[in-house]
Every structure is written in C-alpha cells, then in structure tokens.
PDB file of N, CA and C in Angstrom:
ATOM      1  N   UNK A   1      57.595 100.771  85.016  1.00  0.00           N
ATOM      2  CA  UNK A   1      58.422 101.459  85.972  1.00  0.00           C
ATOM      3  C   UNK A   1      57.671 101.899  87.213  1.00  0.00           C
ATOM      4  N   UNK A   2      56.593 101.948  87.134  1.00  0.00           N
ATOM      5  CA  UNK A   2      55.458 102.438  88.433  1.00  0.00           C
ATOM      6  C   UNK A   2      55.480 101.281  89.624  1.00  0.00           C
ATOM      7  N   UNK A   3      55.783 101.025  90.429  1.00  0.00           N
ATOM      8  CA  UNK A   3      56.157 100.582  91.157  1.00  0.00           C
ATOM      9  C   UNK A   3      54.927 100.762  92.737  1.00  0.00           C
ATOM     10  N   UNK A   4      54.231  99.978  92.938  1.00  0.00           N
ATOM     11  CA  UNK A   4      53.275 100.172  94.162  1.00  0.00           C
ATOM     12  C   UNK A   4      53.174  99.353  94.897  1.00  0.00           C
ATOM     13  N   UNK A   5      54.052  99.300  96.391  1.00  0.00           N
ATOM     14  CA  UNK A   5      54.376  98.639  97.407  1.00  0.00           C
ATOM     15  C   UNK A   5      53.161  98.578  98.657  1.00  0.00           C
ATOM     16  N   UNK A   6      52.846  97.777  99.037  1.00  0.00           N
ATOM     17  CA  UNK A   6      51.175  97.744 100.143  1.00  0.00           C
ATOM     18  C   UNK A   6      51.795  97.011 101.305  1.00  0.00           C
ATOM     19  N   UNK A   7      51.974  97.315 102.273  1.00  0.00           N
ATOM     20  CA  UNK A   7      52.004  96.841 103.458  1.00  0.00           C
ATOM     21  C   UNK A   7      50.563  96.779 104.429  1.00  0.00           C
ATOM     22  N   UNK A   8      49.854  95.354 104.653  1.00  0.00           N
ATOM     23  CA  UNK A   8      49.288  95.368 105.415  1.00  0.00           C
ATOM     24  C   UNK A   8      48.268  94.665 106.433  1.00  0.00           C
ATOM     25  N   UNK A   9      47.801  94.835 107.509  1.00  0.00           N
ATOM     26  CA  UNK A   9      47.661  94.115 108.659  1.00  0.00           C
ATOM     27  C   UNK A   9      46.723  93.005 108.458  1.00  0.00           C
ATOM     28  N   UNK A  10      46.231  93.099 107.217  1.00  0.00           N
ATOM     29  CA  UNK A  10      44.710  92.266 106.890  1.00  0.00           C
ATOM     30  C   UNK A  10      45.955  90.839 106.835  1.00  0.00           C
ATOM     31  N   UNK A  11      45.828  89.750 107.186  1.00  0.00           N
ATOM     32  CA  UNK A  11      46.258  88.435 106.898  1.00  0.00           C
ATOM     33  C   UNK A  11      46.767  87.928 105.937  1.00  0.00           C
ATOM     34  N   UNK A  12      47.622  87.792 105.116  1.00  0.00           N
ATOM     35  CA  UNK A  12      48.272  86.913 103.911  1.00  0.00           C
ATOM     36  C   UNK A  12      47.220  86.043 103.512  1.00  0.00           C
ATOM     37  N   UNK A  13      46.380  85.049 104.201  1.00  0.00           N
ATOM     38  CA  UNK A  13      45.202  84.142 103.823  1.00  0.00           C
ATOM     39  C   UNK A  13      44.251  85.062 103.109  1.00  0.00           C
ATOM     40  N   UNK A  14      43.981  86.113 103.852  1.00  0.00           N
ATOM     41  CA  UNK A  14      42.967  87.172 103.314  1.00  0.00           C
ATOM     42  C   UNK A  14      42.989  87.801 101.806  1.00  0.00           C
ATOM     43  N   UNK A  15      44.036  87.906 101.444  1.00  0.00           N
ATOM     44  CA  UNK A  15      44.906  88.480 100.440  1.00  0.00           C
ATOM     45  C   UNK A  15      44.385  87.701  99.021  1.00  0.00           C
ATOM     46  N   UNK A  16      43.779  87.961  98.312  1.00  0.00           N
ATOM     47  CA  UNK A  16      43.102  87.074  96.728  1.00  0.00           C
ATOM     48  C   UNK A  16      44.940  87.255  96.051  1.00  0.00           C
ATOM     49  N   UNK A  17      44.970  86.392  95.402  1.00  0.00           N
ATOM     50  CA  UNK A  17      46.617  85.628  95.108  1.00  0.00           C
ATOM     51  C   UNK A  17      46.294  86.587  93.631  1.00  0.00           C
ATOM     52  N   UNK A  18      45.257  86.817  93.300  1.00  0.00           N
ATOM     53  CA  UNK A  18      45.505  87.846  91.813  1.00  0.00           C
ATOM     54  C   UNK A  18      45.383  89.571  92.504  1.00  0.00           C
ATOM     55  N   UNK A  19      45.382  89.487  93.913  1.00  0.00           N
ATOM     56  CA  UNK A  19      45.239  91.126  94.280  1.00  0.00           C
ATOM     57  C   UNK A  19      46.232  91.910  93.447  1.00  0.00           C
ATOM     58  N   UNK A  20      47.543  91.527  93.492  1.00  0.00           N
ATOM     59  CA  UNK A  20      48.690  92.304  92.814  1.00  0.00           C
ATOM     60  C   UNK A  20      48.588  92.752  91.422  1.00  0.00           C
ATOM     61  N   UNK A  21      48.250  91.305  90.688  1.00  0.00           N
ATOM     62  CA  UNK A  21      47.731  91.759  89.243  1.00  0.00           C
ATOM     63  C   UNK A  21      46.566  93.239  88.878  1.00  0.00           C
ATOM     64  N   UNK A  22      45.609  92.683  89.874  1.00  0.00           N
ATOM     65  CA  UNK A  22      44.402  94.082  90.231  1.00  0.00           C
ATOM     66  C   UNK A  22      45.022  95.199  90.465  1.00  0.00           C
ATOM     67  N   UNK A  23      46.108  95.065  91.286  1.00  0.00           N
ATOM     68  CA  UNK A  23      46.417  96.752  91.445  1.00  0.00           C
ATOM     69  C   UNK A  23      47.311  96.859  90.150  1.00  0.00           C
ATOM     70  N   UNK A  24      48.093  96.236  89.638  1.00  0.00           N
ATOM     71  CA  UNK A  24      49.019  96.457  88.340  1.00  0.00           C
ATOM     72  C   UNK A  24      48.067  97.028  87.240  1.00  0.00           C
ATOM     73  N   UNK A  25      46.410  96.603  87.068  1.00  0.00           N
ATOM     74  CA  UNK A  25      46.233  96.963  85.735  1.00  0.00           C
ATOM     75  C   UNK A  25      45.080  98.240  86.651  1.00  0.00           C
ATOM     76  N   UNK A  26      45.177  98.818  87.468  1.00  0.00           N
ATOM     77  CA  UNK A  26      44.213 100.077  88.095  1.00  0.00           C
ATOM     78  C   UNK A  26      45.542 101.307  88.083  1.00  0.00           C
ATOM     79  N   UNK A  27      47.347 100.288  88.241  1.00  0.00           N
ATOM     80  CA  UNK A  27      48.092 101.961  87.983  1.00  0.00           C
ATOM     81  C   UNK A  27      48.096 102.242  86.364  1.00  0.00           C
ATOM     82  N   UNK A  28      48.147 101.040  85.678  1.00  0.00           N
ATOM     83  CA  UNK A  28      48.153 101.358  84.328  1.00  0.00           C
ATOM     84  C   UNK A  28      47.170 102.304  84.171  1.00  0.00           C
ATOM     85  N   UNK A  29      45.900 101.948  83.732  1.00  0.00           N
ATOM     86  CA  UNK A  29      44.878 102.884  84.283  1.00  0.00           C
ATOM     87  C   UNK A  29      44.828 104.471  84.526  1.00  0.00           C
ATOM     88  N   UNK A  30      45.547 104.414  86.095  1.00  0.00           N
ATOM     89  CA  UNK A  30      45.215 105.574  86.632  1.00  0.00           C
ATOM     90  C   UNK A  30      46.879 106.588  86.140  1.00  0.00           C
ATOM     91  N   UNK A  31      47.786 106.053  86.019  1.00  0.00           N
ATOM     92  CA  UNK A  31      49.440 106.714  85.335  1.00  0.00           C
ATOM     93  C   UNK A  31      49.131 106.629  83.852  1.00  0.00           C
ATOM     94  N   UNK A  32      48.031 106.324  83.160  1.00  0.00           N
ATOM     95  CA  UNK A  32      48.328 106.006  81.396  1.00  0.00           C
ATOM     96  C   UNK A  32      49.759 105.632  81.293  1.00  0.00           C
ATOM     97  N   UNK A  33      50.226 104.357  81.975  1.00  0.00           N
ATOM     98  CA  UNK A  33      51.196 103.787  81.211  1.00  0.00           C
ATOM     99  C   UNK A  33      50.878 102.339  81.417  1.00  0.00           C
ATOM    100  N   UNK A  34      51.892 101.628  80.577  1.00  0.00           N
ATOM    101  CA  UNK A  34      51.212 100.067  79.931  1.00  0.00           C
ATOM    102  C   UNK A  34      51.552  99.240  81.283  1.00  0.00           C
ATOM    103  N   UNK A  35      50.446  98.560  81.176  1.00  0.00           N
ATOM    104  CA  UNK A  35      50.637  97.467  82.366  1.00  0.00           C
ATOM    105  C   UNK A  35      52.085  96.406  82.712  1.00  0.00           C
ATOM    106  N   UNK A  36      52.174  96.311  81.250  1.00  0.00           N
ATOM    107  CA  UNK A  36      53.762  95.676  81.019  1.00  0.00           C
ATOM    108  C   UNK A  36      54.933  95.854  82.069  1.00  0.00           C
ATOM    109  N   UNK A  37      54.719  97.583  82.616  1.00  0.00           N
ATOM    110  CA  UNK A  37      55.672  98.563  83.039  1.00  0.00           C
ATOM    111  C   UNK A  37      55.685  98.265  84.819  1.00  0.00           C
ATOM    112  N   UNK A  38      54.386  98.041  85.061  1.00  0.00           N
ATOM    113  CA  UNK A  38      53.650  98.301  86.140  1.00  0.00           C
ATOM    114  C   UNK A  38      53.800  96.879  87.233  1.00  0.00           C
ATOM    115  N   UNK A  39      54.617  97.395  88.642  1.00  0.00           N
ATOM    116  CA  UNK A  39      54.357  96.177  89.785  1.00  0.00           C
ATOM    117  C   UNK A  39      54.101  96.731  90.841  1.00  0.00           C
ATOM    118  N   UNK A  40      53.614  95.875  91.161  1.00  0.00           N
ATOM    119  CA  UNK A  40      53.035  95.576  92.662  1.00  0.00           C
ATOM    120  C   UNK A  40      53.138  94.962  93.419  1.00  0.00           C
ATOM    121  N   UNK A  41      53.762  94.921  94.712  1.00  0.00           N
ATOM    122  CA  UNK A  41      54.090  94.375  95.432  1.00  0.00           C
ATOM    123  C   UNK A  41      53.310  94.455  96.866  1.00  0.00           C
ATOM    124  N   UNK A  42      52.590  93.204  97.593  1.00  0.00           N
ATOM    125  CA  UNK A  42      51.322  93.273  98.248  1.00  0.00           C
ATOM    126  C   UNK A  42      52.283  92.369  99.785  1.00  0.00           C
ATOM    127  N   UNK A  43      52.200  93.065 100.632  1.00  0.00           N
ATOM    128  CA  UNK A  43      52.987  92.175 102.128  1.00  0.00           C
ATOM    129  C   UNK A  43      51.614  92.296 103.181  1.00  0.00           C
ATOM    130  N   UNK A  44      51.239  91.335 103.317  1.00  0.00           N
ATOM    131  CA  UNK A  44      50.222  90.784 104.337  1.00  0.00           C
ATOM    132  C   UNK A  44      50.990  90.389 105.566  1.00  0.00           C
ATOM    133  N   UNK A  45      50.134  90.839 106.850  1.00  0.00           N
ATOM    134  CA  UNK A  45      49.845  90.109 107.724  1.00  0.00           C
ATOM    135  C   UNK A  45      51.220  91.083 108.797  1.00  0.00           C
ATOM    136  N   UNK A  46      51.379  92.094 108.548  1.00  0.00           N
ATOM    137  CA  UNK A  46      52.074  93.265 108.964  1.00  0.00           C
ATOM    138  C   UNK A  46      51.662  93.877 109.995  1.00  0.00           C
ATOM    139  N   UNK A  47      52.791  93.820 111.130  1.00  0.00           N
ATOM    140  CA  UNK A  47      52.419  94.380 112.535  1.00  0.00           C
ATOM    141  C   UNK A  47      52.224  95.773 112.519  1.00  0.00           C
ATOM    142  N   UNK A  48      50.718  96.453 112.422  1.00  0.00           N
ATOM    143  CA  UNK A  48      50.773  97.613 112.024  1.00  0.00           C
ATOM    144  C   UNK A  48      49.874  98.271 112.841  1.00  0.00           C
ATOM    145  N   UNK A  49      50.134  99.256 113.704  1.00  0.00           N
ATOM    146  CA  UNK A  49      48.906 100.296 114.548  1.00  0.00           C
ATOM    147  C   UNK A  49      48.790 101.687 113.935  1.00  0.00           C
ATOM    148  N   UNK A  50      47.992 101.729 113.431  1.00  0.00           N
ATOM    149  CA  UNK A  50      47.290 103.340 112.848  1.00  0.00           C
ATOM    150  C   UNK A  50      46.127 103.965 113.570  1.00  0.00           C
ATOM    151  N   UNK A  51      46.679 104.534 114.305  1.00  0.00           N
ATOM    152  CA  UNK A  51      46.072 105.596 115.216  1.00  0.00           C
ATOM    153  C   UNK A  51      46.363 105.062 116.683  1.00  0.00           C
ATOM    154  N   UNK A  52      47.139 104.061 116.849  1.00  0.00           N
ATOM    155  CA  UNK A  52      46.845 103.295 118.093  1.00  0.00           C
ATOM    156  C   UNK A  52      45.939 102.121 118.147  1.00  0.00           C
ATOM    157  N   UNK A  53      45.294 101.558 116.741  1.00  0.00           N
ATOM    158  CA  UNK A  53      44.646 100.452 116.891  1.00  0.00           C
ATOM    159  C   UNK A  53      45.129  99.643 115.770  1.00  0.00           C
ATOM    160  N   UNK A  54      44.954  98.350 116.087  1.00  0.00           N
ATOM    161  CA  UNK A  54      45.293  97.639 115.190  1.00  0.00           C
ATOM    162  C   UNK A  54      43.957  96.603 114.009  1.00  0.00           C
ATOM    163  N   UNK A  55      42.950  97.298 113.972  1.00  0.00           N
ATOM    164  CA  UNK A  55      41.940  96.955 113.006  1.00  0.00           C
ATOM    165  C   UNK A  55      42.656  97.479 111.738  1.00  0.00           C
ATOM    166  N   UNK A  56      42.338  96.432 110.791  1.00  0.00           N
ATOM    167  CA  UNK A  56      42.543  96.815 109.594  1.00  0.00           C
ATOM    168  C   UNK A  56      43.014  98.081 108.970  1.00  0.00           C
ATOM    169  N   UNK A  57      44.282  98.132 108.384  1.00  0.00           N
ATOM    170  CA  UNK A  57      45.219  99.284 107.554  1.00  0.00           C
ATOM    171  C   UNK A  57      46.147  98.886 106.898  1.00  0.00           C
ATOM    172  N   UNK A  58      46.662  99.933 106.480  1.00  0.00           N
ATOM    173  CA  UNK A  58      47.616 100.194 105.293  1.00  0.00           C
ATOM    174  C   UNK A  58      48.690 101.043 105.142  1.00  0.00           C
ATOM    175  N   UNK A  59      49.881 100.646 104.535  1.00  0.00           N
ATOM    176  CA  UNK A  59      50.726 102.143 104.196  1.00  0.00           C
ATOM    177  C   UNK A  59      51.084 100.979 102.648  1.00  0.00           C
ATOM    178  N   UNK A  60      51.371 102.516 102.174  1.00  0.00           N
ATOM    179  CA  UNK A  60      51.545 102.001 101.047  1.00  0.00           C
ATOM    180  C   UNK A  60      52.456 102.973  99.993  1.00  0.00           C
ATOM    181  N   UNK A  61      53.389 102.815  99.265  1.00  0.00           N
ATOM    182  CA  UNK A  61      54.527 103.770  98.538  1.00  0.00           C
ATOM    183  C   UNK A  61      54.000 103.371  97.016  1.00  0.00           C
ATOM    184  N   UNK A  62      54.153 104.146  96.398  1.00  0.00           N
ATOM    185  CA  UNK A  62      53.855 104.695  94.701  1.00  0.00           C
ATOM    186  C   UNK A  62      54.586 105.453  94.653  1.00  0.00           C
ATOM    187  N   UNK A  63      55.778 104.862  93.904  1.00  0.00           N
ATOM    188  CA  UNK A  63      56.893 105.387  92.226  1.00  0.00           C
ATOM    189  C   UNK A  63      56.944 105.093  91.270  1.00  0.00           C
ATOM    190  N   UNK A  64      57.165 106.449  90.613  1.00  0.00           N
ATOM    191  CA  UNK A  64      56.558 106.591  89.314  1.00  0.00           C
ATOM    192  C   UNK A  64      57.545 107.345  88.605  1.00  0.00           C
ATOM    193  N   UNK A  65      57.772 106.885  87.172  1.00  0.00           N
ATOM    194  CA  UNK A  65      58.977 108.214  86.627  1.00  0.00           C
ATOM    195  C   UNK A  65      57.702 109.098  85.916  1.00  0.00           C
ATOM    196  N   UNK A  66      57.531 110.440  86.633  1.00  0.00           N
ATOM    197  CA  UNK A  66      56.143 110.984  86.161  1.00  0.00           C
ATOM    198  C   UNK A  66      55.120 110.500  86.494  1.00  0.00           C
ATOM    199  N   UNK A  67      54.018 111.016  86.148  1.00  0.00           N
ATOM    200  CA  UNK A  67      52.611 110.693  86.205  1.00  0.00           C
ATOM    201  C   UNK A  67      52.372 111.237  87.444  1.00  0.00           C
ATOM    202  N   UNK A  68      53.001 111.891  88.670  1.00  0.00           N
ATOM    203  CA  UNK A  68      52.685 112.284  89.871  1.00  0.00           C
ATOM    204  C   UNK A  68      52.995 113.727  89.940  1.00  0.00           C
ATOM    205  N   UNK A  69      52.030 114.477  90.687  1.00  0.00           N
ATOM    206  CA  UNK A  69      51.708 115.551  91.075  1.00  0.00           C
ATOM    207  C   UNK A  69      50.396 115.679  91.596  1.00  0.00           C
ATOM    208  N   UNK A  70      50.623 117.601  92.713  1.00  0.00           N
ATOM    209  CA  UNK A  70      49.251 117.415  93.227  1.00  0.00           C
ATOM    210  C   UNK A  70      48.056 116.750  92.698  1.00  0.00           C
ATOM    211  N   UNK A  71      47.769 117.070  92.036  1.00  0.00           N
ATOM    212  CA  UNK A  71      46.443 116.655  90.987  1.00  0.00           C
ATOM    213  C   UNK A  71      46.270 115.598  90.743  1.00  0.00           C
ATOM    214  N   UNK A  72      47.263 114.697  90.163  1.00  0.00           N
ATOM    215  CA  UNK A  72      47.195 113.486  89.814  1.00  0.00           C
ATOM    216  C   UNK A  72      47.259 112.503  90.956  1.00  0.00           C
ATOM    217  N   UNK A  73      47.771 113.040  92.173  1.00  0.00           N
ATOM    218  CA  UNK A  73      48.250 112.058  93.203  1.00  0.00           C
ATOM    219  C   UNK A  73      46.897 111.775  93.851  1.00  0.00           C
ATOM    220  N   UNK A  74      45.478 112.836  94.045  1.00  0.00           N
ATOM    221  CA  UNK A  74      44.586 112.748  94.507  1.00  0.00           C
ATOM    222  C   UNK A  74      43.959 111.664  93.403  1.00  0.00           C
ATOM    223  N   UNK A  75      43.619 111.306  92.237  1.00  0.00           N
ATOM    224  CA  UNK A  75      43.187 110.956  91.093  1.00  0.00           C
ATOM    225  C   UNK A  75      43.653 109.253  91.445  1.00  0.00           C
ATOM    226  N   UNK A  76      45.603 109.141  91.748  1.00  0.00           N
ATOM    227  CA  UNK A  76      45.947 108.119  92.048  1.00  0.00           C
ATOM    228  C   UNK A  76      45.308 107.768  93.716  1.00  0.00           C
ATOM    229  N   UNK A  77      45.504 108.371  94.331  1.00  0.00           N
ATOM    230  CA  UNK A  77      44.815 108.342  96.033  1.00  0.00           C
ATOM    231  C   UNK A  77      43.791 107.052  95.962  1.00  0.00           C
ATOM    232  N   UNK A  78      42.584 107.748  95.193  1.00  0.00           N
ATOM    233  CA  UNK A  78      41.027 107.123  94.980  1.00  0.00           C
ATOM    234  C   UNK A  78      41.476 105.758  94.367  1.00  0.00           C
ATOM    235  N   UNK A  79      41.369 106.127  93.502  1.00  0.00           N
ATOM    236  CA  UNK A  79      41.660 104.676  92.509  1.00  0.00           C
ATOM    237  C   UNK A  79      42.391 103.728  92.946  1.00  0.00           C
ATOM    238  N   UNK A  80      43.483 104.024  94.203  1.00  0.00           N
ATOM    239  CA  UNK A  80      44.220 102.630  94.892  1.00  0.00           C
ATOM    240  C   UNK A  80      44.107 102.699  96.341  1.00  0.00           C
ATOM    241  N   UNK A  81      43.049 103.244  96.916  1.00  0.00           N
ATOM    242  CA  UNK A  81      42.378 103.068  98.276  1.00  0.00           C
ATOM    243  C   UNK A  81      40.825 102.342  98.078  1.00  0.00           C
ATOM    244  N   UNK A  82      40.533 102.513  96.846  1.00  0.00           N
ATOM    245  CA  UNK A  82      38.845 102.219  96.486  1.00  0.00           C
ATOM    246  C   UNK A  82      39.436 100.342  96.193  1.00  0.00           C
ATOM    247  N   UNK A  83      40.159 100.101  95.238  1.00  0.00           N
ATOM    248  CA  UNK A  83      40.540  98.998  95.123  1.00  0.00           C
ATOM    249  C   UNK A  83      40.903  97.794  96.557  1.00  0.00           C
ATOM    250  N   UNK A  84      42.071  98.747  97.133  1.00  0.00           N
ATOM    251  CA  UNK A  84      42.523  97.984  98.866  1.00  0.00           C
ATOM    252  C   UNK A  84      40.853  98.177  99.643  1.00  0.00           C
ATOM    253  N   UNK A  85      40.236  99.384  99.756  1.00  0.00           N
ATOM    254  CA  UNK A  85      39.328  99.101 100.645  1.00  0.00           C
ATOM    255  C   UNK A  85      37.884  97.967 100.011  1.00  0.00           C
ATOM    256  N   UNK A  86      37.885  97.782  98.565  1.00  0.00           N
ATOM    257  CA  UNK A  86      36.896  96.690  97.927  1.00  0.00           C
ATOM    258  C   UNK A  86      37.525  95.430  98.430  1.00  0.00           C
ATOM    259  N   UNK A  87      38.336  95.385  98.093  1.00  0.00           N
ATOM    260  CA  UNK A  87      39.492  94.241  98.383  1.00  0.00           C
ATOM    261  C   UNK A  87      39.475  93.278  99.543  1.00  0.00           C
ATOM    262  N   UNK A  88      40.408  94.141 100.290  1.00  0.00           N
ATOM    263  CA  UNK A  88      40.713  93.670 101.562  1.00  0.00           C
ATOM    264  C   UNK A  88      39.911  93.921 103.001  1.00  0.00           C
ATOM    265  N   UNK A  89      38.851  95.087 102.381  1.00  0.00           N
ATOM    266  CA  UNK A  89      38.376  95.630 104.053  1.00  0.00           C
ATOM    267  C   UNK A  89      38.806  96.958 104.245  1.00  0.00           C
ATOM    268  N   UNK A  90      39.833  97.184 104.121  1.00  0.00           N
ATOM    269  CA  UNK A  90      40.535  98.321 104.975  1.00  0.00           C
ATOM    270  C   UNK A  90      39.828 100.228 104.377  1.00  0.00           C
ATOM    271  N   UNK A  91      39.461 100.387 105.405  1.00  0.00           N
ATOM    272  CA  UNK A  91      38.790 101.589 104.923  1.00  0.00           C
ATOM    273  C   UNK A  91      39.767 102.891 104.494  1.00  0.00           C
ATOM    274  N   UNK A  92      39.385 103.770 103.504  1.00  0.00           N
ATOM    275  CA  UNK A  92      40.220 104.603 103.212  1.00  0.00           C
ATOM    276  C   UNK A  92      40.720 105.220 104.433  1.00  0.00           C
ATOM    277  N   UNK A  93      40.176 105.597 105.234  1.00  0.00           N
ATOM    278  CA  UNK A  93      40.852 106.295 106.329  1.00  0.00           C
ATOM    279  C   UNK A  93      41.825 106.027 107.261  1.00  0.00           C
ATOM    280  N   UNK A  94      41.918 104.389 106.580  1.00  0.00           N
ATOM    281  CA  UNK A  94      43.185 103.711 107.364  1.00  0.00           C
ATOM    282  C   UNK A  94      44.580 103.423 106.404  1.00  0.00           C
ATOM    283  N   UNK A  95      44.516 104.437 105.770  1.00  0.00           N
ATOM    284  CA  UNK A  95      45.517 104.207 104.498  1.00  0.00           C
ATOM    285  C   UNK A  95      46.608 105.424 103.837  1.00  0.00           C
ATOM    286  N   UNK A  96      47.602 105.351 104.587  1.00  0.00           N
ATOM    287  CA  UNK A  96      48.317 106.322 103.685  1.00  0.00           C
ATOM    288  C   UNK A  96      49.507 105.910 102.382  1.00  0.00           C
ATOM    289  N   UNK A  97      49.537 106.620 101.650  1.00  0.00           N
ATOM    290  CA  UNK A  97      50.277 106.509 100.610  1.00  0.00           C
ATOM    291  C   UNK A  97      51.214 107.745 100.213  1.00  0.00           C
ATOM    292  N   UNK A  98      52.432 107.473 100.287  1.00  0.00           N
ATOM    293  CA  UNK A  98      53.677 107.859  99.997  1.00  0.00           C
ATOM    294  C   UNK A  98      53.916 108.267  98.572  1.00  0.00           C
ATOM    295  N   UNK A  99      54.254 109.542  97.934  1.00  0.00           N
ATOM    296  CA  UNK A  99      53.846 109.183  96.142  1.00  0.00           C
ATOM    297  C   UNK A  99      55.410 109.499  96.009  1.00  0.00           C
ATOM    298  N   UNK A 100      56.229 108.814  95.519  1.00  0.00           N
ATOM    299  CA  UNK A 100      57.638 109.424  94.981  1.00  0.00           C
ATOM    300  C   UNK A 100      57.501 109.323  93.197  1.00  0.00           C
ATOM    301  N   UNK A 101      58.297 110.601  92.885  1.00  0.00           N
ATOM    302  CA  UNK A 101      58.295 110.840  91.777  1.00  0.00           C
ATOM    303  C   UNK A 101      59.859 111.298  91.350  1.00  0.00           C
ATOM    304  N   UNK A 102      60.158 110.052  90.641  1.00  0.00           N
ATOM    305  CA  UNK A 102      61.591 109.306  90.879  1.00  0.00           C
ATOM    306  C   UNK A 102      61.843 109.972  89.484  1.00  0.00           C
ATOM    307  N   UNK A 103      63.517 110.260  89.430  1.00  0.00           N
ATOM    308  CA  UNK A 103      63.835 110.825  88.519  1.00  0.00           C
ATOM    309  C   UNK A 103      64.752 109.501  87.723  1.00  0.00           C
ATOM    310  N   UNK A 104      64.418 109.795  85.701  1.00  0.00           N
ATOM    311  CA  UNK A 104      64.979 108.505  85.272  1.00  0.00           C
ATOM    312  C   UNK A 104      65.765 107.826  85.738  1.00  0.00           C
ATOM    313  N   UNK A 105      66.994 108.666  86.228  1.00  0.00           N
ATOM    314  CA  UNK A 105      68.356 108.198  87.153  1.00  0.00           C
ATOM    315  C   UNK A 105      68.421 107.006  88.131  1.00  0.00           C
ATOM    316  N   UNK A 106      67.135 107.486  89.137  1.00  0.00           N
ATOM    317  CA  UNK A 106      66.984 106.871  89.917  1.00  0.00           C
ATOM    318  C   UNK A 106      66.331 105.566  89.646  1.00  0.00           C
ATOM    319  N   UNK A 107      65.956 105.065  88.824  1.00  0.00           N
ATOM    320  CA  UNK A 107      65.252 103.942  88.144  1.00  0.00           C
ATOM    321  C   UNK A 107      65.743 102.916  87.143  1.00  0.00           C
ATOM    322  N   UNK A 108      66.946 101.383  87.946  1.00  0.00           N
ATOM    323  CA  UNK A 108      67.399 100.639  87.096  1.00  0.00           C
ATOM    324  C   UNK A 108      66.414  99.774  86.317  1.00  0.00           C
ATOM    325  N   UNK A 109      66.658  99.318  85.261  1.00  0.00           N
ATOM    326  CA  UNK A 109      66.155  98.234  84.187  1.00  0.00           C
ATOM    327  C   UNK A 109      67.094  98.044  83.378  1.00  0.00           C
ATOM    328  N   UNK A 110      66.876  96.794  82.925  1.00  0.00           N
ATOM    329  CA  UNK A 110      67.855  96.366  81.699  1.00  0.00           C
ATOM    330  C   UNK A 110      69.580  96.309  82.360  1.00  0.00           C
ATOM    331  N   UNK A 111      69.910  96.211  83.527  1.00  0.00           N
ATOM    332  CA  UNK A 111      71.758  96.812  83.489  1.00  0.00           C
ATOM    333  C   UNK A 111      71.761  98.014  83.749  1.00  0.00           C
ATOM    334  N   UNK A 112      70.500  98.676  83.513  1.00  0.00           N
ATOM    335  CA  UNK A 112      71.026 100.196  83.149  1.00  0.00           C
ATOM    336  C   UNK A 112      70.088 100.985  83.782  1.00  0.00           C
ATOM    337  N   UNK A 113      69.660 102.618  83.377  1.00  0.00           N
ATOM    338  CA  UNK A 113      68.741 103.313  84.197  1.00  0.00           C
ATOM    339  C   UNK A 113      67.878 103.769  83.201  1.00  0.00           C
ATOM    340  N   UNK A 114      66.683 104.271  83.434  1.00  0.00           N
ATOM    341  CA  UNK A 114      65.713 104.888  82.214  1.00  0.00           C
ATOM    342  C   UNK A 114      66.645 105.559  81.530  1.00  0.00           C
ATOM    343  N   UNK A 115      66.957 106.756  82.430  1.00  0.00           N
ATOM    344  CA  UNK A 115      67.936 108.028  81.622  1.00  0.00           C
ATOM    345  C   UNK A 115      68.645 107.374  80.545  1.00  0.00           C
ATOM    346  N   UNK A 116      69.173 106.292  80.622  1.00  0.00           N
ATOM    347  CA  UNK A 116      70.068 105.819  79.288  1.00  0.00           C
ATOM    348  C   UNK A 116      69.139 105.448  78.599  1.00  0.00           C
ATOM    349  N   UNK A 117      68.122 104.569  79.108  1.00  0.00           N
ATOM    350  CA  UNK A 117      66.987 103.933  78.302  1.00  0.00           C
ATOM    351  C   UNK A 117      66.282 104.976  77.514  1.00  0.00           C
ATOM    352  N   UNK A 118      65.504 105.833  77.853  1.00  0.00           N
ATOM    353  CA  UNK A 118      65.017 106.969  77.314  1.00  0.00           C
ATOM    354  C   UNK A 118      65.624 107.749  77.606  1.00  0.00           C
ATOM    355  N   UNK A 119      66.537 108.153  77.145  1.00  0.00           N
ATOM    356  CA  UNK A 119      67.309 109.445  76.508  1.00  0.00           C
ATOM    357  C   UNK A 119      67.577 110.762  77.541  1.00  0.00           C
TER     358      UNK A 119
END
C-alpha cells in the first residue's frame, strides 16, 4: 500500500531500469511493511527548476496507510534521498518529499478499500 512517486529532471536514459525495484525494497525497509505491498513509481526527464535552476532535482510524494509521522518521516527522509542522491546524482538538498498518511478509506485494492480489507 506504500506508494512512492519521484519526479525528476535527471534523464529517463539516466534512470537504472531496476531503480524502482531499489526504492520498493528501501520503503519496505524503512515502513516495516512487506515489499509485496510496496510501489514505486520513478518519471524521468521532468521540466523541473528548484530554486531557479535547473541542475539536477526532485519532488517526490510518499503514502502510506501508517508508518508516517514526525519521527518516522525524518527516518523515511534519509533512507529515500540517500538512495535518489546514490542513484541518480541529485543531492539531498534538491529534494523534497511530500509524506501523506492516507486513511484505510482512502486506499483502493482488490474492488475495494483497506477499511473493508482490514477491518
């Protein structure tokens, strides 16, 4: 159900074709939930100016049913800026991340929503 969307300016060519998998098993990881659960979705080559320049960056959204709060969001922060900036280049300081912490409701699978799914 963790869900981590990356928008960014580094090139689609640039992009290693298993990056997505990499970030799928670093939220497992960093949310303790099973990788099974876990996507990622990686968009290269994005017209993007952060700060007014266009060198290498990022925005990037993380939802999660749980696993987010102050505490944990800094914990998640590291662990998926250290990955994009090993990765791709892009230095943490060119990277923000969005954390939503989605309620079962808000989260279809199966036909249906967690809330029905888990109770």
């Amino acid at each position: 159900m963790p869900h981590f969307r990356l928008e960014t300016n580094v090139p689609v060519e640039k992009i290693p074709k298993d990056f997505a998998a990499k970030i799928c098993a670093v939220l497992a990881s960093s949310l303790g939930k099973p990788v099974s659960f876990c996507v990622a979705t990686v968009v290269g080559g994005v017209n993007i100016s952060f700060g007014g320049s266009d060198a290498p960056a990022a925005q990037a959204t993380l939802m999660s049913i749980g696993g987010l709060g102050p505490a944990e969001n800094k914990k998640h922060s590291k662990a998926l800026c250290e990955i994009v900036e090993k990765t791709l280049g892009v230095p943490s300081d060119r990277i923000y991340i969005h954390f939503l912490n989605a309620a079962t409701s808000e989260v279809g699978y199966r036909n249906s929503t967690f809330q029905e799914i888990l109770g």
